[in-house]
N, C-alpha and C. Protein backbone atom coordinates (compact mmCIF):
# COMPACT_ATOMS: atom_id res chain seq x y z
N UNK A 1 62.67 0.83 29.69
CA UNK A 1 63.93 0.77 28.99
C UNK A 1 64.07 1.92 28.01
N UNK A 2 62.92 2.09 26.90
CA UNK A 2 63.21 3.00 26.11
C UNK A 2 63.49 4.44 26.74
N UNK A 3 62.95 4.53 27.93
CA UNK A 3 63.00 6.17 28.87
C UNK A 3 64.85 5.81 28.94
N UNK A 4 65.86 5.45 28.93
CA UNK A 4 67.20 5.47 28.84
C UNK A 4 67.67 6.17 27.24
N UNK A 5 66.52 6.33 26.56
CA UNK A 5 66.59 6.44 25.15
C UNK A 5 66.39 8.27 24.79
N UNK A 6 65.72 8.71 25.82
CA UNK A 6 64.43 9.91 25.73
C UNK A 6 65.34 10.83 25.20
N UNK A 7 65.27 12.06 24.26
CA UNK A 7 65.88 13.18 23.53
C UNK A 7 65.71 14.30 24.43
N UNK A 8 66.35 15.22 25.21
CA UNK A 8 65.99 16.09 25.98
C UNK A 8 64.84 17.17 25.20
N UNK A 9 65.38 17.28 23.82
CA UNK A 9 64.57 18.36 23.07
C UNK A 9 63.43 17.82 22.58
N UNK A 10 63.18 16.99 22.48
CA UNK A 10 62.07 16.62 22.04
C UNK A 10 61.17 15.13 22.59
N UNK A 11 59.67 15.08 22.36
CA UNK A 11 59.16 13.61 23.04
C UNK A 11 58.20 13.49 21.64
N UNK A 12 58.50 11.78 20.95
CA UNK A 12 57.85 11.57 19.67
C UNK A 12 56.88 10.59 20.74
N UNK A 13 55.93 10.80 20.69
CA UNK A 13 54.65 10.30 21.47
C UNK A 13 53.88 9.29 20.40
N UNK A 14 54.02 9.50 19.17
CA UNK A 14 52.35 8.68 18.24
C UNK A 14 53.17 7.89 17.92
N UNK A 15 52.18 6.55 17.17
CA UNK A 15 52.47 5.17 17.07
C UNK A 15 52.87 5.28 15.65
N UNK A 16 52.51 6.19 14.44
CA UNK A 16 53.08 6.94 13.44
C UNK A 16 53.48 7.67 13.09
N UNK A 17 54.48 7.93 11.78
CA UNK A 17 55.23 9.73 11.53
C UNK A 17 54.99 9.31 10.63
N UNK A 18 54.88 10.21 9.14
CA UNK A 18 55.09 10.56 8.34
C UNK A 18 56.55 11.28 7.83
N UNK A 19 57.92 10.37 6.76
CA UNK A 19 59.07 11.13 6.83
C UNK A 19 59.05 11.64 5.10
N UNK A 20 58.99 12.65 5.15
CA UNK A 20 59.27 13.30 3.51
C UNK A 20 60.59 13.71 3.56
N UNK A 21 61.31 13.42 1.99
CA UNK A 21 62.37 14.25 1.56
C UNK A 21 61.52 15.21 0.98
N UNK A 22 62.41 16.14 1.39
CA UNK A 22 62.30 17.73 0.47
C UNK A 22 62.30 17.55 -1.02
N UNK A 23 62.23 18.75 -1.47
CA UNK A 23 62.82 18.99 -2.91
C UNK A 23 64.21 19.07 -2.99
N UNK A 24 64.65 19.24 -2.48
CA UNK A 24 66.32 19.49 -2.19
C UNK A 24 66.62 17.87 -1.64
N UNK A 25 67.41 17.38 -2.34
CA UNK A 25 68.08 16.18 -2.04
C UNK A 25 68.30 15.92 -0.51
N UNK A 26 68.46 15.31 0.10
CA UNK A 26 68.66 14.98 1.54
C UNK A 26 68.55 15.84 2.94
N UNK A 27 67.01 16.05 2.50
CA UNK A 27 66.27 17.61 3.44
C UNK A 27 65.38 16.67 3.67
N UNK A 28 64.80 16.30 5.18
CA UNK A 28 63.70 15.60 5.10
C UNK A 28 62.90 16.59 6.75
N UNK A 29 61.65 16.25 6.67
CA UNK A 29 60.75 16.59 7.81
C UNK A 29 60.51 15.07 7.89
N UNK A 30 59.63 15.06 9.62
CA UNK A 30 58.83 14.01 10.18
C UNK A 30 57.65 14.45 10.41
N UNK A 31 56.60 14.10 10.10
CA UNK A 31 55.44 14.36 10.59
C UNK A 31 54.40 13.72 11.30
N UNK A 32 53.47 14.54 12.49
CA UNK A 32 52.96 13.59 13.61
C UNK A 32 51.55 12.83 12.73
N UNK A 33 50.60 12.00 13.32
CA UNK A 33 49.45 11.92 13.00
C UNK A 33 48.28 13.15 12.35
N UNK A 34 48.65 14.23 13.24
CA UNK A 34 47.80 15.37 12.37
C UNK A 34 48.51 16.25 11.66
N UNK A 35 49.49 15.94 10.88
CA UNK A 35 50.47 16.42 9.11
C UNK A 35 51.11 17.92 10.38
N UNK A 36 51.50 17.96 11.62
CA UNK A 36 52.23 18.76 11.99
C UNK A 36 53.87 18.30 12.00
N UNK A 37 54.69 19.26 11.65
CA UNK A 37 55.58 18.99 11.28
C UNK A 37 56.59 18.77 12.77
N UNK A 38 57.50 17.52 13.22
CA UNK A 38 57.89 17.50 14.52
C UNK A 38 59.37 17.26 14.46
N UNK A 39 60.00 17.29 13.22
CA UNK A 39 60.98 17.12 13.44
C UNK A 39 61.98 17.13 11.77
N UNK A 40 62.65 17.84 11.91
CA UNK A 40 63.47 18.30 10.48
C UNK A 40 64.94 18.22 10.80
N UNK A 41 65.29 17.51 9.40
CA UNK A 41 66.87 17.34 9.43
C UNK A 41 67.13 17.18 7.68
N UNK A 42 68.47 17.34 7.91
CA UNK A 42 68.81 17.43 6.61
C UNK A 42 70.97 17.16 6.79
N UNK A 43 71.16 16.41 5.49
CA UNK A 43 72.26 15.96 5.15
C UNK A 43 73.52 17.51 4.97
N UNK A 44 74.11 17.72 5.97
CA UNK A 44 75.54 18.95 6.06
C UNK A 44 76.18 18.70 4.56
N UNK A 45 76.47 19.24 3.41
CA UNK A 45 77.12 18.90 2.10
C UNK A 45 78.48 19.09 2.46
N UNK A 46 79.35 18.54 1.76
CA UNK A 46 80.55 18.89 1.62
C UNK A 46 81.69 18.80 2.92
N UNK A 47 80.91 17.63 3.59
CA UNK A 47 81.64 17.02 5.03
C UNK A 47 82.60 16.05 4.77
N UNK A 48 83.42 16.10 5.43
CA UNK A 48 84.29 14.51 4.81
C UNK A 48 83.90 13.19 5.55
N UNK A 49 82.98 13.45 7.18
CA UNK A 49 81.88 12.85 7.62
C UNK A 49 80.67 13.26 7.64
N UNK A 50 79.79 12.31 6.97
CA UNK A 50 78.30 12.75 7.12
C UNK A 50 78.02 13.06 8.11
N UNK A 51 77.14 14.12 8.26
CA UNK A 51 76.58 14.72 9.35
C UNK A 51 74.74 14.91 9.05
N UNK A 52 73.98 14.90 9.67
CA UNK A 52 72.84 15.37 10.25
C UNK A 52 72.23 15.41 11.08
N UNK A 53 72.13 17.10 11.10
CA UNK A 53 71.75 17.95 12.58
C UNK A 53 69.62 17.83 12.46
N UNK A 54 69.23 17.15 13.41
CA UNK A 54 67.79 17.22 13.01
C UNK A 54 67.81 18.46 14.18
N UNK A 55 66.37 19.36 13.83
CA UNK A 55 65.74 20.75 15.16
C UNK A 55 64.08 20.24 15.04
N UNK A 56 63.67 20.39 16.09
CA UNK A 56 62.70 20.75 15.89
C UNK A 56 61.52 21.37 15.37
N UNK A 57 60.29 21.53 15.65
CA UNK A 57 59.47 22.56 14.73
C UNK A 57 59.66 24.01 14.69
N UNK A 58 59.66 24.12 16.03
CA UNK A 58 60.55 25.61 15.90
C UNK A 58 62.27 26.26 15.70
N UNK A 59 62.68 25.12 14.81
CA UNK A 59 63.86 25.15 14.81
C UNK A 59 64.85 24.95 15.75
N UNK A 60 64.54 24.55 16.85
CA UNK A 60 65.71 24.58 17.61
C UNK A 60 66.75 23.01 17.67
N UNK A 61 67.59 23.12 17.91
CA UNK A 61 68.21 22.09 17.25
C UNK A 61 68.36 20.45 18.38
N UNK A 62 68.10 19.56 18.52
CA UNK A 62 67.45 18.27 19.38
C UNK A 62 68.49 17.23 19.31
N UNK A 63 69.13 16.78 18.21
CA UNK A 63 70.16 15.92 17.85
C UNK A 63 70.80 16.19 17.14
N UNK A 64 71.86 15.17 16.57
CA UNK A 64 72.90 15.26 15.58
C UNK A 64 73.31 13.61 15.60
N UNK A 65 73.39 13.23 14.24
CA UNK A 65 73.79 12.32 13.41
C UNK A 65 75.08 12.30 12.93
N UNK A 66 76.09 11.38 13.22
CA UNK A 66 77.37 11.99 12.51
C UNK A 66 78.53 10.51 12.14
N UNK A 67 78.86 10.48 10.88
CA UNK A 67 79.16 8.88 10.41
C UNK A 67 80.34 8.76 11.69
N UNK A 68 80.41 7.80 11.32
CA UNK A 68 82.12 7.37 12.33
C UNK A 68 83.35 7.56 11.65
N UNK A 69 82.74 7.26 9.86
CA UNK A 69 84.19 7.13 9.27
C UNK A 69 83.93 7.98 8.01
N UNK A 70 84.76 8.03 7.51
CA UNK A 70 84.50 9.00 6.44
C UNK A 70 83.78 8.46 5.00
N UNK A 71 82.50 9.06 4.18
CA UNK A 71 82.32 8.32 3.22
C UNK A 71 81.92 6.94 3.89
N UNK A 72 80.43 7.17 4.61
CA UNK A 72 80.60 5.62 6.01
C UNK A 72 79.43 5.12 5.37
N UNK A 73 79.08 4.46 3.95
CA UNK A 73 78.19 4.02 3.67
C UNK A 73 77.89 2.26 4.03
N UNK A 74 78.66 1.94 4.63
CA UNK A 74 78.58 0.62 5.53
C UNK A 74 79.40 0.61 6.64
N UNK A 75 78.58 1.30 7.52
CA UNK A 75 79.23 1.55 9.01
C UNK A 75 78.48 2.09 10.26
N UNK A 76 79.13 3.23 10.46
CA UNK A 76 77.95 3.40 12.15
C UNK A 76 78.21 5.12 11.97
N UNK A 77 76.64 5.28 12.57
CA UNK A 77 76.55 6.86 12.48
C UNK A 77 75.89 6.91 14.35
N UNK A 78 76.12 8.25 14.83
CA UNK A 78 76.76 8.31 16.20
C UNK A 78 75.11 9.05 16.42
N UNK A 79 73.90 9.07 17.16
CA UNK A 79 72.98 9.55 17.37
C UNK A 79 73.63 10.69 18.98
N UNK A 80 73.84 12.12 18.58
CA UNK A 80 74.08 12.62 19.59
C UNK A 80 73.16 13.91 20.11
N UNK A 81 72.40 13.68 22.02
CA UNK A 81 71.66 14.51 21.98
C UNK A 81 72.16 16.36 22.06
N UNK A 82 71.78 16.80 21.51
CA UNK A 82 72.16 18.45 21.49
C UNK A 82 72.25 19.08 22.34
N UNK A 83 71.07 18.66 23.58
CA UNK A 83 70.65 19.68 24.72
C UNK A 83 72.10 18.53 25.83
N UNK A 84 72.29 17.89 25.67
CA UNK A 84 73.24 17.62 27.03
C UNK A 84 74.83 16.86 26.22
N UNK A 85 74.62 16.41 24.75
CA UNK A 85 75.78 16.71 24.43
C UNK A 85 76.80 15.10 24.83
N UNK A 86 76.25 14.25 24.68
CA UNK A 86 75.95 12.86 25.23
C UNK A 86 75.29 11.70 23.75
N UNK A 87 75.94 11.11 23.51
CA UNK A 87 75.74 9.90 22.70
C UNK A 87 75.11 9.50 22.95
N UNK A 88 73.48 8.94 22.54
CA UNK A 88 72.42 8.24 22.91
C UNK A 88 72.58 6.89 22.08
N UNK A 89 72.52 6.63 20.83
CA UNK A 89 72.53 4.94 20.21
C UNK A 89 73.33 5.35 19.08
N UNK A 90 73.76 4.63 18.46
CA UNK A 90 74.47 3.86 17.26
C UNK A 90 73.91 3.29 16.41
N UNK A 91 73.96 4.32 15.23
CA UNK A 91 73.39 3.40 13.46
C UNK A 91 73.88 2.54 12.98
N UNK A 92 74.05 1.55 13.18
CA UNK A 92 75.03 0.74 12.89
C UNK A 92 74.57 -0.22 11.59
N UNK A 93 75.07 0.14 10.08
CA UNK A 93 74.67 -0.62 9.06
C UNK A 93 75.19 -1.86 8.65
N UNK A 94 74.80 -2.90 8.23
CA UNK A 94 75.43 -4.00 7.51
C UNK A 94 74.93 -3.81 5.89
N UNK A 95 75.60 -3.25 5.01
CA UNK A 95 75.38 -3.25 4.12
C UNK A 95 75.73 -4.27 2.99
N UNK A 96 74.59 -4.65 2.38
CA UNK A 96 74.54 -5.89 1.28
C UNK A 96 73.80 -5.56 -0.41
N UNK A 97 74.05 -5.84 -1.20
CA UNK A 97 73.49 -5.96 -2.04
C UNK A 97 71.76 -7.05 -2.23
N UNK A 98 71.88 -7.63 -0.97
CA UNK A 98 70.67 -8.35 -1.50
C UNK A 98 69.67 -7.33 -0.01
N UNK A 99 70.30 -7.08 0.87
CA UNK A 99 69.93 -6.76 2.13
C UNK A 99 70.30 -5.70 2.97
N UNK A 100 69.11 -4.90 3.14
CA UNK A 100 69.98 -3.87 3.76
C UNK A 100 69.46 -4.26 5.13
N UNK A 101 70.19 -3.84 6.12
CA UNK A 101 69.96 -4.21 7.83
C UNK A 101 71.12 -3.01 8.59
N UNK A 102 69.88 -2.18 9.55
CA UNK A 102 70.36 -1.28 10.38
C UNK A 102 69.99 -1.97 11.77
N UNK A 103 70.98 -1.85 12.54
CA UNK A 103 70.90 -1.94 14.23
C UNK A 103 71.33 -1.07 14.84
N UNK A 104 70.01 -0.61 15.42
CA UNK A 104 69.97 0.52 16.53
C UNK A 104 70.89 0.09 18.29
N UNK A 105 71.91 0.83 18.43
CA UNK A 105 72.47 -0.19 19.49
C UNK A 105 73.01 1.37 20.53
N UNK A 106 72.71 0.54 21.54
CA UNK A 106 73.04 1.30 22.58
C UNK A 106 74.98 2.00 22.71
N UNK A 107 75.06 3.42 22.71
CA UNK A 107 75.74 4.11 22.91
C UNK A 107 77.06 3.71 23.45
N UNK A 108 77.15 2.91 24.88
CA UNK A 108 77.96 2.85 26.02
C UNK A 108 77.91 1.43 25.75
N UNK A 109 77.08 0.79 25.80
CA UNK A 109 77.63 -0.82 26.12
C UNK A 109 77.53 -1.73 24.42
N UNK A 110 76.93 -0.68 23.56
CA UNK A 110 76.69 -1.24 22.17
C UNK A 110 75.55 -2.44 22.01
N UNK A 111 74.53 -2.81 23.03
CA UNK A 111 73.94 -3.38 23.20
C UNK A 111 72.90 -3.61 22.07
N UNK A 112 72.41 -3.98 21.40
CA UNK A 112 71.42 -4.06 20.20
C UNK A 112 70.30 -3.45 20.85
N UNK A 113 69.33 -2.59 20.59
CA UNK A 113 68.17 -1.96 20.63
C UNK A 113 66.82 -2.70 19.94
N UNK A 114 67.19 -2.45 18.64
CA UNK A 114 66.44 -2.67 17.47
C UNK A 114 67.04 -3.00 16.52
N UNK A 115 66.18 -3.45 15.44
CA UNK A 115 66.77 -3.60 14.24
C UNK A 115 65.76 -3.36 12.94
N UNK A 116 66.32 -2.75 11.93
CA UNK A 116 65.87 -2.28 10.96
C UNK A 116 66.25 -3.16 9.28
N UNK A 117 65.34 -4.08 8.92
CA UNK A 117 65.20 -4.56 7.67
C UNK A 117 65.09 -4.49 6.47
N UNK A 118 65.18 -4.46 5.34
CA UNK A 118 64.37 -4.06 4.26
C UNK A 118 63.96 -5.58 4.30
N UNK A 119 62.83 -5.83 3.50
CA UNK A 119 62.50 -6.68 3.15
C UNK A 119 62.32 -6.70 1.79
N UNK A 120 62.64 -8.35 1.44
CA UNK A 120 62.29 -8.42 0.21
C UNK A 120 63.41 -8.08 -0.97
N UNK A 121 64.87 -9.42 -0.67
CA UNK A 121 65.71 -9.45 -1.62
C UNK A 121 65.46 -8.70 -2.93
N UNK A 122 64.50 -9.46 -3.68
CA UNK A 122 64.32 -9.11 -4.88
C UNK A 122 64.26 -7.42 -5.73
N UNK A 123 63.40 -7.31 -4.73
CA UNK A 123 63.19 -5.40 -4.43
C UNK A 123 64.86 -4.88 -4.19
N UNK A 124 65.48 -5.32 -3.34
CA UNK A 124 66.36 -4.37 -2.67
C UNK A 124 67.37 -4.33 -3.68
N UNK A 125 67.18 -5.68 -4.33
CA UNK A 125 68.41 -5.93 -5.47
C UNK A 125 68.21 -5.13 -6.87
N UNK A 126 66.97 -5.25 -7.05
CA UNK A 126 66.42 -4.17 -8.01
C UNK A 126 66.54 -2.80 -8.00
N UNK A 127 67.07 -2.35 -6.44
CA UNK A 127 66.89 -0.45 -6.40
C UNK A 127 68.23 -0.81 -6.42
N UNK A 128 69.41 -1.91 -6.35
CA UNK A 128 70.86 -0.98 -5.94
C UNK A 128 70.95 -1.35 -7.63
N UNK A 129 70.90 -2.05 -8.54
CA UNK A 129 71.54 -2.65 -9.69
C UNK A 129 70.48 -1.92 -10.84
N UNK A 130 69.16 -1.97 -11.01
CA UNK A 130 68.59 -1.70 -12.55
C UNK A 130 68.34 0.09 -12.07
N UNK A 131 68.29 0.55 -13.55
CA UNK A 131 68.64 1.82 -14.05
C UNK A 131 67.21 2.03 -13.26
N UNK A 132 67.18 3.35 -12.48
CA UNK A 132 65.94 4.01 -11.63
C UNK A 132 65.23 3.25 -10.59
N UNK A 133 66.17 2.34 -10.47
CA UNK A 133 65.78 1.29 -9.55
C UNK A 133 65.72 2.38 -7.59
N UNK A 134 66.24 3.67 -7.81
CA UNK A 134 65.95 4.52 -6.42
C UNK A 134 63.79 4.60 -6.60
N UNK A 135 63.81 4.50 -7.58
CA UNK A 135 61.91 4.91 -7.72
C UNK A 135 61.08 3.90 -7.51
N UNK A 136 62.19 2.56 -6.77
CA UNK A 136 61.34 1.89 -6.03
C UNK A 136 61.13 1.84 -4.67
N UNK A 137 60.19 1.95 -3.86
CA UNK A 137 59.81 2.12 -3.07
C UNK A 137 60.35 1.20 -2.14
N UNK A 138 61.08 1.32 -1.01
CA UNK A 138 61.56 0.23 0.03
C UNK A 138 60.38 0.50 1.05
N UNK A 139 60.79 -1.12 1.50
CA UNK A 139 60.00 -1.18 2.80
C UNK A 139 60.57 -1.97 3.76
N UNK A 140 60.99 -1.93 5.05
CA UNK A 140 61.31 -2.37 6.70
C UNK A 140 60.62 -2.93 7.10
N UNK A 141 61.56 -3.53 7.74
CA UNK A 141 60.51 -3.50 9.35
C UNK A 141 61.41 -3.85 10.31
N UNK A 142 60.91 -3.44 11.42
CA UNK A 142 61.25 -2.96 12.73
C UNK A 142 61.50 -4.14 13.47
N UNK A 143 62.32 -4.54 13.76
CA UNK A 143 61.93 -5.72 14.75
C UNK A 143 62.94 -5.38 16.43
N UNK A 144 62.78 -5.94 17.72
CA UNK A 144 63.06 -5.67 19.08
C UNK A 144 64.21 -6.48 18.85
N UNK A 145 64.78 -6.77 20.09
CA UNK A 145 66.56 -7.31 20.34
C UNK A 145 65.76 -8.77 20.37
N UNK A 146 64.41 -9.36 20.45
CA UNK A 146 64.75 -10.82 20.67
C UNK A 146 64.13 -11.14 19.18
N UNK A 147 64.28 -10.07 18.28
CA UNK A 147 63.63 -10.40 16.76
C UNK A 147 61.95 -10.49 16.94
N UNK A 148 61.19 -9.79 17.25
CA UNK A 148 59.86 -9.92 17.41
C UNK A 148 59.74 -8.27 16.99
N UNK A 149 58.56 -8.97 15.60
CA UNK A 149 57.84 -7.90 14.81
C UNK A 149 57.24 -6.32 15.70
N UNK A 150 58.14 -4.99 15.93
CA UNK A 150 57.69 -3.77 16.43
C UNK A 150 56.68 -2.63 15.93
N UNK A 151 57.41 -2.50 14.08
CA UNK A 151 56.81 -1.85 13.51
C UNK A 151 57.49 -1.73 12.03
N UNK A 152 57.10 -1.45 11.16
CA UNK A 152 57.57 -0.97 9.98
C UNK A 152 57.67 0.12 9.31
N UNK A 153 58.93 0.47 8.02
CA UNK A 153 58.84 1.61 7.76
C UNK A 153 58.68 1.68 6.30
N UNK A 154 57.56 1.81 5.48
CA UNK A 154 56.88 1.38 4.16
C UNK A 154 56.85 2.81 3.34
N UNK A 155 57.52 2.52 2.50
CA UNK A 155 57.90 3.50 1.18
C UNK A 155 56.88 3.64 0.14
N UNK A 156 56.43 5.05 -0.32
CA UNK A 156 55.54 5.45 -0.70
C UNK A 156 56.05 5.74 -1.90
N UNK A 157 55.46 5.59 -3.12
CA UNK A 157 55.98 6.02 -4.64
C UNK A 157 55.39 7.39 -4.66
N UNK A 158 56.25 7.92 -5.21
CA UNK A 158 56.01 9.75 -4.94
C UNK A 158 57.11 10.37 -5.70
N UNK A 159 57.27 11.95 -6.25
CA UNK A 159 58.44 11.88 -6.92
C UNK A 159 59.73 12.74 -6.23
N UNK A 160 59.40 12.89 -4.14
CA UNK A 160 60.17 13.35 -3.28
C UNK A 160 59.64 11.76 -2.49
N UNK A 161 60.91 10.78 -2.37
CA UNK A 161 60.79 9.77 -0.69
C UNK A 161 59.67 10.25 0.23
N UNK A 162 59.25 9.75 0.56
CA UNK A 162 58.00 9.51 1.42
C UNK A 162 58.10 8.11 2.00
N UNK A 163 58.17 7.89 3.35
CA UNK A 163 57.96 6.77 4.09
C UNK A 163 56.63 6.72 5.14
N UNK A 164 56.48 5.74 5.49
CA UNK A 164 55.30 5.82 6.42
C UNK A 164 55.81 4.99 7.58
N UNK A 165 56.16 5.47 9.01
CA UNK A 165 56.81 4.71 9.96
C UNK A 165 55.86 4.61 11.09
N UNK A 166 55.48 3.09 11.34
CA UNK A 166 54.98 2.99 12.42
C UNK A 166 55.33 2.27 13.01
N UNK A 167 55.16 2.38 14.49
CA UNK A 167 55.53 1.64 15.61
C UNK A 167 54.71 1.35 16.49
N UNK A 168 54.51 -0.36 16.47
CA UNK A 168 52.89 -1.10 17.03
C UNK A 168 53.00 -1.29 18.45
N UNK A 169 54.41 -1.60 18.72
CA UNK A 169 54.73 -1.66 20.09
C UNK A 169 56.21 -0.96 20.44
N UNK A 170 55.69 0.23 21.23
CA UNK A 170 57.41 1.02 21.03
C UNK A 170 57.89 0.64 22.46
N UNK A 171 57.24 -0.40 23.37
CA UNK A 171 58.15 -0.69 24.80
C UNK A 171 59.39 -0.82 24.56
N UNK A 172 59.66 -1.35 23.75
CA UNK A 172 61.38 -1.96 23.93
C UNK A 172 61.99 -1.11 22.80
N UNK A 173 61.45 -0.45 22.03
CA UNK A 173 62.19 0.18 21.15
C UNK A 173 62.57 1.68 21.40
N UNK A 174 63.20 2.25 20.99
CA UNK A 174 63.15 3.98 21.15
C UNK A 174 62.66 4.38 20.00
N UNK A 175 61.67 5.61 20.23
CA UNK A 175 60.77 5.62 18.78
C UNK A 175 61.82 7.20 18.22
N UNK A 176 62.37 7.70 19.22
CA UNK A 176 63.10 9.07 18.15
C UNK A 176 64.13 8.23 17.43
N UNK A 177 65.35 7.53 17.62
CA UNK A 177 66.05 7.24 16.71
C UNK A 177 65.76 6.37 15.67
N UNK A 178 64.29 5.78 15.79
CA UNK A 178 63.88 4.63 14.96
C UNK A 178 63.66 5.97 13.91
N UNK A 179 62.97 7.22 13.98
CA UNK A 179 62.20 7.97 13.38
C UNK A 179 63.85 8.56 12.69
N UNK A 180 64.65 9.04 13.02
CA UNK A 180 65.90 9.81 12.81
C UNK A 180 66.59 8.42 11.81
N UNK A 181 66.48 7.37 11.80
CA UNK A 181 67.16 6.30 11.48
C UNK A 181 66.51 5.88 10.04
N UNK A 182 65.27 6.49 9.76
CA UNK A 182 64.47 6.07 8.64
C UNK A 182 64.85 7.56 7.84
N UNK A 183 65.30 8.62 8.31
CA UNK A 183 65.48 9.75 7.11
C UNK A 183 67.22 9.57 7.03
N UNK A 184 67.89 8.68 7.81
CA UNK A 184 69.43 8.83 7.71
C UNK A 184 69.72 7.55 6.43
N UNK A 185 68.60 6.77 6.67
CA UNK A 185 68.36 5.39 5.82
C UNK A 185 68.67 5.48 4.58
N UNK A 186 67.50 6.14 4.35
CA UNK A 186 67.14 7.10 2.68
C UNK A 186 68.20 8.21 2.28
N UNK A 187 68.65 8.75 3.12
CA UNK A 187 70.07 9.85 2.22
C UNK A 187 71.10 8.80 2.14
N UNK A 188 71.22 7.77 3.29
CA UNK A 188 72.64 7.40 2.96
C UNK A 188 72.92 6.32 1.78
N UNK A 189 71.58 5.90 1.71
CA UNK A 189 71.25 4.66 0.55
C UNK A 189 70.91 5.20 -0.54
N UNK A 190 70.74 6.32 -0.87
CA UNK A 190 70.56 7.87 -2.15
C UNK A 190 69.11 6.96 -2.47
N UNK A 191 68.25 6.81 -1.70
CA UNK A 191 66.48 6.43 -2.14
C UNK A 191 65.81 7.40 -2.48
């Protein structure tokens, strides 16, 4: 199933990445198991839809991220591949104050993929409402279309975002947009 998912430009193979923001506000890399860098994207400024174009290590450019609506901080961002130019899945947010929840959903039929959690009301309510409440660390998790635990994406205290994303079982999931979906997470939620 996930091979319906595959990025022409690129294949995320390990069961972990490493996602850093930059120093620059909504600049992030992915990184494989051995700290090589596999995948970079960063937030277009001054769009009236969000956009982010991730490239590869050698720069060349693999996808594009792009809201649906303008200012789409509770809505759907469009995962499109570069090399053929074709809609692969849908970010699709439900945004809450106690809860944040992303579903990864198929392109063409909108089918649910995955789904992406924060856990832990208390936490989540604490980063949108108390003063520096972004310098708390979120944490996910991953779960498949029949709700069964995939992988998680666990936030590192640091003074640039740092996540740690792994994926225990990526059969049913697609691991590039899960990976693209955890740095679109963090700019669009200003973490």
């Amino acid at each position: 199933m996930t091979d319906d998912y595959d990025l022409d430009g690129i294949e995320l193979t390990d069961d972990s990445y490493t996602v850093e923001q930059g120093l620059i506000r909504n600049k992030f890399r992915a990184l494989d198991a051995t700290g090589d860098v596999v995948l970079r994207g960063k937030q277009k400024m001054l769009k009236l839809k969000e956009q982010f174009p991730f490239v590869d290590a050698d720069g060349e450019e693999v996808f594009e991220v792009k809201a649906g609506g303008i200012v789409d901080v509770a809505g759907n961002y469009t995962l499109t591949d570069s090399q053929t130019g074709e809609a692969v899945v849908i970010l699709d947010n439900d945004y809450s104050i106690m809860q944040d929840t992303w579903k990864i959903r198929d392109a063409d039929t909108e089918a649910k993929l995955a789904e992406i959690t924060s856990r832990g009301a208390l936490t989540t309510l604490a980063r949108n409402v108390v003063p520096f409440g972004g310098w708390i660390p979120q944490k996910y998790e991953i779960t498949d279309v029949e709700g069964d635990h995939v992988g998680d994406i666990d936030g590192q205290f640091s003074l640039r975002d740092r996540y740690e994303v792994t994926v225990d079982d990526a059969s049913g999931v697609p691991t590039e947009p899960v990976v693209a979906a955890a740095m679109v997470i963090d700019a669009i939620q200003g973490n």
